[in-house]
C-alpha atoms as a PDB file:
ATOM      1  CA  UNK A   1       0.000   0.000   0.000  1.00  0.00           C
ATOM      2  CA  UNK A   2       1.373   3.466  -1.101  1.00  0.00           C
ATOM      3  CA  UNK A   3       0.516   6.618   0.591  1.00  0.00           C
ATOM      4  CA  UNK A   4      -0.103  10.260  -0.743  1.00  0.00           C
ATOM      5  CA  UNK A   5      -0.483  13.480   0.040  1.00  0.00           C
ATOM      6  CA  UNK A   6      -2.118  15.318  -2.642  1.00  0.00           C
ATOM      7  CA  UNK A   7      -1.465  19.097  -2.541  1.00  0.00           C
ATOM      8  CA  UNK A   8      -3.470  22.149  -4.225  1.00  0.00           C
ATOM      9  CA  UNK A   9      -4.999  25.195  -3.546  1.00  0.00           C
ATOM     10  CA  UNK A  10      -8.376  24.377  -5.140  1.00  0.00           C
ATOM     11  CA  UNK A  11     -10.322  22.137  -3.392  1.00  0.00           C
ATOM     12  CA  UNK A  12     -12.718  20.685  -6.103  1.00  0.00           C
ATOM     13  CA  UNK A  13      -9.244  19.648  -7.248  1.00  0.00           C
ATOM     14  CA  UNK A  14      -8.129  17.493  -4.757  1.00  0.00           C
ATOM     15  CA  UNK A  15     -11.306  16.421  -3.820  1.00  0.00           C
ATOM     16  CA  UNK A  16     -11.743  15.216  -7.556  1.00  0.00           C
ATOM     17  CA  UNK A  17      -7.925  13.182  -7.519  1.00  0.00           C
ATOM     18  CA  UNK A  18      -8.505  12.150  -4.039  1.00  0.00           C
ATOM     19  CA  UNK A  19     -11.627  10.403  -5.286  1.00  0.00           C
ATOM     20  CA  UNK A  20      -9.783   9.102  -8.755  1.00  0.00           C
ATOM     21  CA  UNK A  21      -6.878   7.527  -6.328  1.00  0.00           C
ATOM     22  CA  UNK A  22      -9.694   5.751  -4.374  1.00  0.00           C
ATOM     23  CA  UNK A  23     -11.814   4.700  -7.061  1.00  0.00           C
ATOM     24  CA  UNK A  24      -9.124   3.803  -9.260  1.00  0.00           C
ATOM     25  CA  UNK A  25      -5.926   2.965  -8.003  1.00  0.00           C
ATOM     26  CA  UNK A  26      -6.848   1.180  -4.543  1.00  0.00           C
ATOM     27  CA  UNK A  27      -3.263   0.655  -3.916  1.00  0.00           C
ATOM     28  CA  UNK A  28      -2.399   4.382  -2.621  1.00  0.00           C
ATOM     29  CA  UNK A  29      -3.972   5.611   0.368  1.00  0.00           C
ATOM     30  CA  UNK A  30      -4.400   9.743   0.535  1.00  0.00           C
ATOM     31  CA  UNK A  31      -3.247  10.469   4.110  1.00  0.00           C
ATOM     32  CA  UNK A  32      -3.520  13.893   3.687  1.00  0.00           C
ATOM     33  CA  UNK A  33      -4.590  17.129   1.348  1.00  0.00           C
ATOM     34  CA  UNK A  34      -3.201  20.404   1.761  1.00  0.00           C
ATOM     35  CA  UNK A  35      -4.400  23.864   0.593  1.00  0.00           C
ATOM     36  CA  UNK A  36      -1.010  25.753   0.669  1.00  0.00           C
ATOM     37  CA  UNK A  37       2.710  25.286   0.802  1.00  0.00           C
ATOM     38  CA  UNK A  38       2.734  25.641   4.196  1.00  0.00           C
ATOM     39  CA  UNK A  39       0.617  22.765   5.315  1.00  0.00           C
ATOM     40  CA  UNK A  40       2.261  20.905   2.758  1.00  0.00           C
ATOM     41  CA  UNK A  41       5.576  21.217   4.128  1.00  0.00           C
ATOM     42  CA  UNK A  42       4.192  20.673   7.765  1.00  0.00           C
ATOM     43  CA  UNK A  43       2.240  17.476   6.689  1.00  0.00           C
ATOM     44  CA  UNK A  44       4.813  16.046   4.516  1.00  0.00           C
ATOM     45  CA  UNK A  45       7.956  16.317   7.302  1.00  0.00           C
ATOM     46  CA  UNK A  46       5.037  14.350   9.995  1.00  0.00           C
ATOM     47  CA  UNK A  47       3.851  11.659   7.367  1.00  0.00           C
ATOM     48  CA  UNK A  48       6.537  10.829   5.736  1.00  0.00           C
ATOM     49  CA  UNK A  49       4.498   9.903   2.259  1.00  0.00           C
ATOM     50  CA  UNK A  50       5.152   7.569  -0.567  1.00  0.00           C
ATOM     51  CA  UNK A  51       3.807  10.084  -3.031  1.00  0.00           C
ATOM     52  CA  UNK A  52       3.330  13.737  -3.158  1.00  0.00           C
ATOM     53  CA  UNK A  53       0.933  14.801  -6.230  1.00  0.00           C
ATOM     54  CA  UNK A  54       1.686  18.836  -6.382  1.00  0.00           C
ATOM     55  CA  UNK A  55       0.165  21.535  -7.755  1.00  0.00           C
ATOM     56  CA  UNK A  56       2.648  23.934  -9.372  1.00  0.00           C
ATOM     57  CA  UNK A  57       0.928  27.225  -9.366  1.00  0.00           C
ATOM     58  CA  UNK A  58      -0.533  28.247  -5.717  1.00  0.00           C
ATOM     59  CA  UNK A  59      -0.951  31.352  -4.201  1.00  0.00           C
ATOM     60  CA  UNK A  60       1.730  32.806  -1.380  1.00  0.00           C
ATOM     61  CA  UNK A  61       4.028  29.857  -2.069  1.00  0.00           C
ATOM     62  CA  UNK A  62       4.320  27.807  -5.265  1.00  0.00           C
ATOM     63  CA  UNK A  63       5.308  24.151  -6.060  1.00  0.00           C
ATOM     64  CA  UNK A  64       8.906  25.104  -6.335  1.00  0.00           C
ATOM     65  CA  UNK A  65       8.640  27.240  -3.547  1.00  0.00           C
ATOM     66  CA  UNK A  66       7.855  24.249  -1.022  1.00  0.00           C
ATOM     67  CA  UNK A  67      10.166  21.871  -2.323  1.00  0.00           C
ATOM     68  CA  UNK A  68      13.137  23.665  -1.769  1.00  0.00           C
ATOM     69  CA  UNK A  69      12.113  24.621   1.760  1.00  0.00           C
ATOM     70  CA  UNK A  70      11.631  20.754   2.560  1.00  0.00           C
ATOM     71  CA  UNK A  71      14.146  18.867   4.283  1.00  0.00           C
ATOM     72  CA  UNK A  72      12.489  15.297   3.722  1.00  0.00           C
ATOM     73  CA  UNK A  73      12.587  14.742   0.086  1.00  0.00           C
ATOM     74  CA  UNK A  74      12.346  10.850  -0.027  1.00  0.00           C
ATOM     75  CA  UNK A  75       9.026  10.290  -2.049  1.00  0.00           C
ATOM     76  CA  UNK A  76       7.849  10.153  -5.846  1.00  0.00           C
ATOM     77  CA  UNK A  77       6.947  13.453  -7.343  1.00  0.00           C
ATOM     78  CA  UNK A  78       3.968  13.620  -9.687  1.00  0.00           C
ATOM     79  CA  UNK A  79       2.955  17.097 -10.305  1.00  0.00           C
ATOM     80  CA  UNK A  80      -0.673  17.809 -11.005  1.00  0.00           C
ATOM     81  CA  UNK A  81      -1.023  21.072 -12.828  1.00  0.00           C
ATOM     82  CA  UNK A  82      -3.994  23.292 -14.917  1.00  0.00           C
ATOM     83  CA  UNK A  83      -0.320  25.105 -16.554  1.00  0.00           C
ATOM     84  CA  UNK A  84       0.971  22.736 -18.747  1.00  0.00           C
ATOM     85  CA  UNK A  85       3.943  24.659 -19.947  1.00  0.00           C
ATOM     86  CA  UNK A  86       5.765  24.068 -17.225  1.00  0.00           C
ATOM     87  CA  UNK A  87       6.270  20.680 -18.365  1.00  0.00           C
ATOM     88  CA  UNK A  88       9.024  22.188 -20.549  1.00  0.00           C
ATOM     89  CA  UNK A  89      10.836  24.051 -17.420  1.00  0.00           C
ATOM     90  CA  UNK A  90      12.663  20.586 -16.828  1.00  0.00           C
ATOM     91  CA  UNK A  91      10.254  19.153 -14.610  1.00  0.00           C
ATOM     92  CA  UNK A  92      11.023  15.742 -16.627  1.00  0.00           C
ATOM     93  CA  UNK A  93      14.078  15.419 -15.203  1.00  0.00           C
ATOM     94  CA  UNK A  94      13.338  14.874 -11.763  1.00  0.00           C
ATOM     95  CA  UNK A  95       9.523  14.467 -10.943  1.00  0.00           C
ATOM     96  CA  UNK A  96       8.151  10.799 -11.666  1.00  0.00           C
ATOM     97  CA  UNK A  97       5.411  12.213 -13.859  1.00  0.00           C
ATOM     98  CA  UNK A  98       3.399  15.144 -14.862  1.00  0.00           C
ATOM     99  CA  UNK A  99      -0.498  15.417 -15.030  1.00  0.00           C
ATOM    100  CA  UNK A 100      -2.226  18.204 -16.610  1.00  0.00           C
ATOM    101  CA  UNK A 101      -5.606  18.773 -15.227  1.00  0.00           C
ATOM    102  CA  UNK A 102      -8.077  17.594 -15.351  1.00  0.00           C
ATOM    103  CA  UNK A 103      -6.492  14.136 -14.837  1.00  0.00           C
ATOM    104  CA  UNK A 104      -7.497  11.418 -16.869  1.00  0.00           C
ATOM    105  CA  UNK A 105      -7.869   7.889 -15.283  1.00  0.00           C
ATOM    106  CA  UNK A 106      -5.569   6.225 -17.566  1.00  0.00           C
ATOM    107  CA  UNK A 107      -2.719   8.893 -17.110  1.00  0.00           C
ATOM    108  CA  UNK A 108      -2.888   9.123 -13.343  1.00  0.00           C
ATOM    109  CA  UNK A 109      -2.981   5.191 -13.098  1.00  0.00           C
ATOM    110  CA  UNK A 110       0.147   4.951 -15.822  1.00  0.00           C
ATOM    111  CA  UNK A 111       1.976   7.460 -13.125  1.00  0.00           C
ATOM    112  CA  UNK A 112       0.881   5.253 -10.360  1.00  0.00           C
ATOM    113  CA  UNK A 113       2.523   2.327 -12.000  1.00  0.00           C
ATOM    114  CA  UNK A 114       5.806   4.151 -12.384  1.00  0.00           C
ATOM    115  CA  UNK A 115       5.546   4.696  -8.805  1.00  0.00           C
ATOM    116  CA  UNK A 116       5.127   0.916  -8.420  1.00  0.00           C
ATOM    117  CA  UNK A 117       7.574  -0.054 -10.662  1.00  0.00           C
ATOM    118  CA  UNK A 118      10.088   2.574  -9.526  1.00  0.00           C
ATOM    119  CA  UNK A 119       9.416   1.019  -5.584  1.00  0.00           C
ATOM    120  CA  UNK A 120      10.507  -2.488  -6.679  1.00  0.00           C
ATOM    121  CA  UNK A 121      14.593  -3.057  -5.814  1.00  0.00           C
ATOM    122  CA  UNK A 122      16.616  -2.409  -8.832  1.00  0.00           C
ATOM    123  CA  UNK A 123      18.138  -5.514 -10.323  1.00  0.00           C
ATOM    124  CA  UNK A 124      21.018  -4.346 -12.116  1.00  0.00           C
ATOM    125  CA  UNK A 125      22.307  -0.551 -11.469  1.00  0.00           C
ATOM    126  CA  UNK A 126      20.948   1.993  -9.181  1.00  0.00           C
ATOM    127  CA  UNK A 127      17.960   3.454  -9.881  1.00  0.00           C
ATOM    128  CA  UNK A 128      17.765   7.032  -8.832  1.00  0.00           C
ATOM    129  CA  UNK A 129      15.376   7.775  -5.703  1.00  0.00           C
ATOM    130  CA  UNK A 130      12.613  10.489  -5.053  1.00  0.00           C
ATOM    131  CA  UNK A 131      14.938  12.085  -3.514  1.00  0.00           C
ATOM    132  CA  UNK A 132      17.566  12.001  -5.950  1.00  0.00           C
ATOM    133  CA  UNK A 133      15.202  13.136  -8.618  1.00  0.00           C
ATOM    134  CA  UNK A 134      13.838  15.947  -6.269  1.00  0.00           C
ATOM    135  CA  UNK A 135      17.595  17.559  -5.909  1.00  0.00           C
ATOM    136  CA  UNK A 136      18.018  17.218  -9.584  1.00  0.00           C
ATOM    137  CA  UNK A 137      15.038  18.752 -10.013  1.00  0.00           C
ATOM    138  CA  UNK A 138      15.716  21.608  -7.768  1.00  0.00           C
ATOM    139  CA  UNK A 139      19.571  22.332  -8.967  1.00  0.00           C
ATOM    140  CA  UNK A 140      18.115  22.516 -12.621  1.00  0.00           C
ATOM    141  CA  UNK A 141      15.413  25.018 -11.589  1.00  0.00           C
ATOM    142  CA  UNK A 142      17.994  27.310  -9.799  1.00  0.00           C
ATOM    143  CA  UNK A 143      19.797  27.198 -13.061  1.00  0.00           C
ATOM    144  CA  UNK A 144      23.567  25.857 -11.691  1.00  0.00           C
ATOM    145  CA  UNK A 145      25.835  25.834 -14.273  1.00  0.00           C
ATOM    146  CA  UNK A 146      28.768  23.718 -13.462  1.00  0.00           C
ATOM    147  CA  UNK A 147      27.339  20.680 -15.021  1.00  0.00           C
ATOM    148  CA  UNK A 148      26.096  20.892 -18.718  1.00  0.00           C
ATOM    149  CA  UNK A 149      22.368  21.592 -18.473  1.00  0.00           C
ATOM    150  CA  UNK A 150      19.560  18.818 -20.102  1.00  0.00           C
ATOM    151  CA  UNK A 151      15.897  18.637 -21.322  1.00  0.00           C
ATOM    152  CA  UNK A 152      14.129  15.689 -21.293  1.00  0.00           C
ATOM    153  CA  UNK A 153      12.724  14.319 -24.363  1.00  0.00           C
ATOM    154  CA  UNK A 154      10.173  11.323 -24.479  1.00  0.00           C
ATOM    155  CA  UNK A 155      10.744   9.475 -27.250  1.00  0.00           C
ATOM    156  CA  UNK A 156       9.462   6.011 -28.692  1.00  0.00           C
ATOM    157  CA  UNK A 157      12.512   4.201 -26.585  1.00  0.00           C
ATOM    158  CA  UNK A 158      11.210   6.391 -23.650  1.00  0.00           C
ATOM    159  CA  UNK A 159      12.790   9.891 -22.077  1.00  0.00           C
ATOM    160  CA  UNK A 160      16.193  10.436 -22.752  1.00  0.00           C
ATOM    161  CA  UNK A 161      18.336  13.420 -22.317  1.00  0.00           C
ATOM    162  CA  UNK A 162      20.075  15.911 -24.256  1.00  0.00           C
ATOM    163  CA  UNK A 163      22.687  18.060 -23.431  1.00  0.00           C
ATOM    164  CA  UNK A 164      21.319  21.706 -24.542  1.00  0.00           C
ATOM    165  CA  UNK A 165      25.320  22.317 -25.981  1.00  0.00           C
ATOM    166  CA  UNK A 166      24.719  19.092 -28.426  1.00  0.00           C
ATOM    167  CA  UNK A 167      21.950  21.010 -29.813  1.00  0.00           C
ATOM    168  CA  UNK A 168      22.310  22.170 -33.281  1.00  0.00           C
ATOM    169  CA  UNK A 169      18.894  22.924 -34.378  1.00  0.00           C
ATOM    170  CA  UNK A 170      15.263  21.615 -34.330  1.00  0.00           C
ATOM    171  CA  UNK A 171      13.022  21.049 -36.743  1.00  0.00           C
ATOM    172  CA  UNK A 172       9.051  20.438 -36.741  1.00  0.00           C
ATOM    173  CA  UNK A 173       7.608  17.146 -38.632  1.00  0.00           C
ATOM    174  CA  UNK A 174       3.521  17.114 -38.388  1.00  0.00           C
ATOM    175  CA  UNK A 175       3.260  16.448 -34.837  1.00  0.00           C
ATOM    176  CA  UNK A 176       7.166  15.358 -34.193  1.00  0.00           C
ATOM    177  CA  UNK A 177       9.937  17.404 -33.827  1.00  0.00           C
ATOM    178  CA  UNK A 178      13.202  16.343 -35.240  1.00  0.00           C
ATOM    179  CA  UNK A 179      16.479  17.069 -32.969  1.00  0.00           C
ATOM    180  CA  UNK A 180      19.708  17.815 -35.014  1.00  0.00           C
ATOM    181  CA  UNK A 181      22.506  17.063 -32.995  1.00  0.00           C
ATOM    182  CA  UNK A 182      26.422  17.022 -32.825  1.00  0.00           C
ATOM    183  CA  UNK A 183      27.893  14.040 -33.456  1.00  0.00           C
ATOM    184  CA  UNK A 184      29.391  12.430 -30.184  1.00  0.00           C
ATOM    185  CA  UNK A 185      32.598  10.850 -30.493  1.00  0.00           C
END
């Protein structure tokens, strides 16, 4: 049994995922919904969750906001969002999955089973850990520069990443876009 704490400022929101997770995916238990950054943080350092489904844009404090104020970091991110641009502000690297709202069944249950999957021991190599992910996810958005920077880019083998220097141009194909990039040696 997974736990969750879902976190938004609208409540028709969370009331509507809260009801999705129980309806749907009867393996994650929500232990706890919080309005603002403030009761996430609070509720998150007591109950210690398998899953935190965030809200990016809330008022007073955002998404980002709370997770770099957080000193337990040690669950799966999915972020739950109206905004779907920020999708492209490297959220991919680090959070588990990304849900525009409203969620659809199938999506949020896909993202459950990565949190599934991702909780089963790693068999060969180290799989990276919420809170791995979380850090990553929090040095990209403060924009450190001592390591080449990467976007995430799902593709039919799955998300792989690109360093932004290997970059030499993009191009759009119907609904595809092509990546031209330097040849690695």
């Amino acid at each position: 049994m997974l736990t969750a704490i879902i976190i938004d400022d609208e409540s028709s929101s969370r009331s509507a995922l809260s009801q999705k997770l129980n309806t749907h995916c009867t393996d994650v238990t929500v232990i706890a919904e919080c309005e603002n950054g403030e009761q996430a943080i609070k509720s998150i350092e007591e109950k210690n969750p398998d899953i935190i489904f965030l809200d990016v844009e809330m008022p007073r404090m955002n998404g980002f906001t709370m997770l770099q104020q957080l000193h337990n970091r040690n669950f799966e991110l999915i972020f739950v969002t109206a905004y779907d641009h920020y999708a492209i502000k490297a959220i991919k690297f680090s959070a588990l999955d990304y849900l525009v709202k409203p969620v659809e069944i199938d999506e949020l249950k896909a993202a459950i089973e990565k949190v599934v999957k991702k909780s089963l021991p790693a068999v060969a190599g180290n799989q990276a850990t919420g809170n791995d992910r979380i850090e990553l996810l929090l040095q990209n958005l403060m924009n450190k520069k001592n390591e080449h920077q990467r976007i995430a880019v799902p593709s039919m083998e799955g998300l792989q990443f690109i360093n932004i220097d290997d970059i030499i141009y993009l191009e759009a194909q119907s609904n595809y876009t092509v990546f031209y990039l330097k040849e690695s040696h």
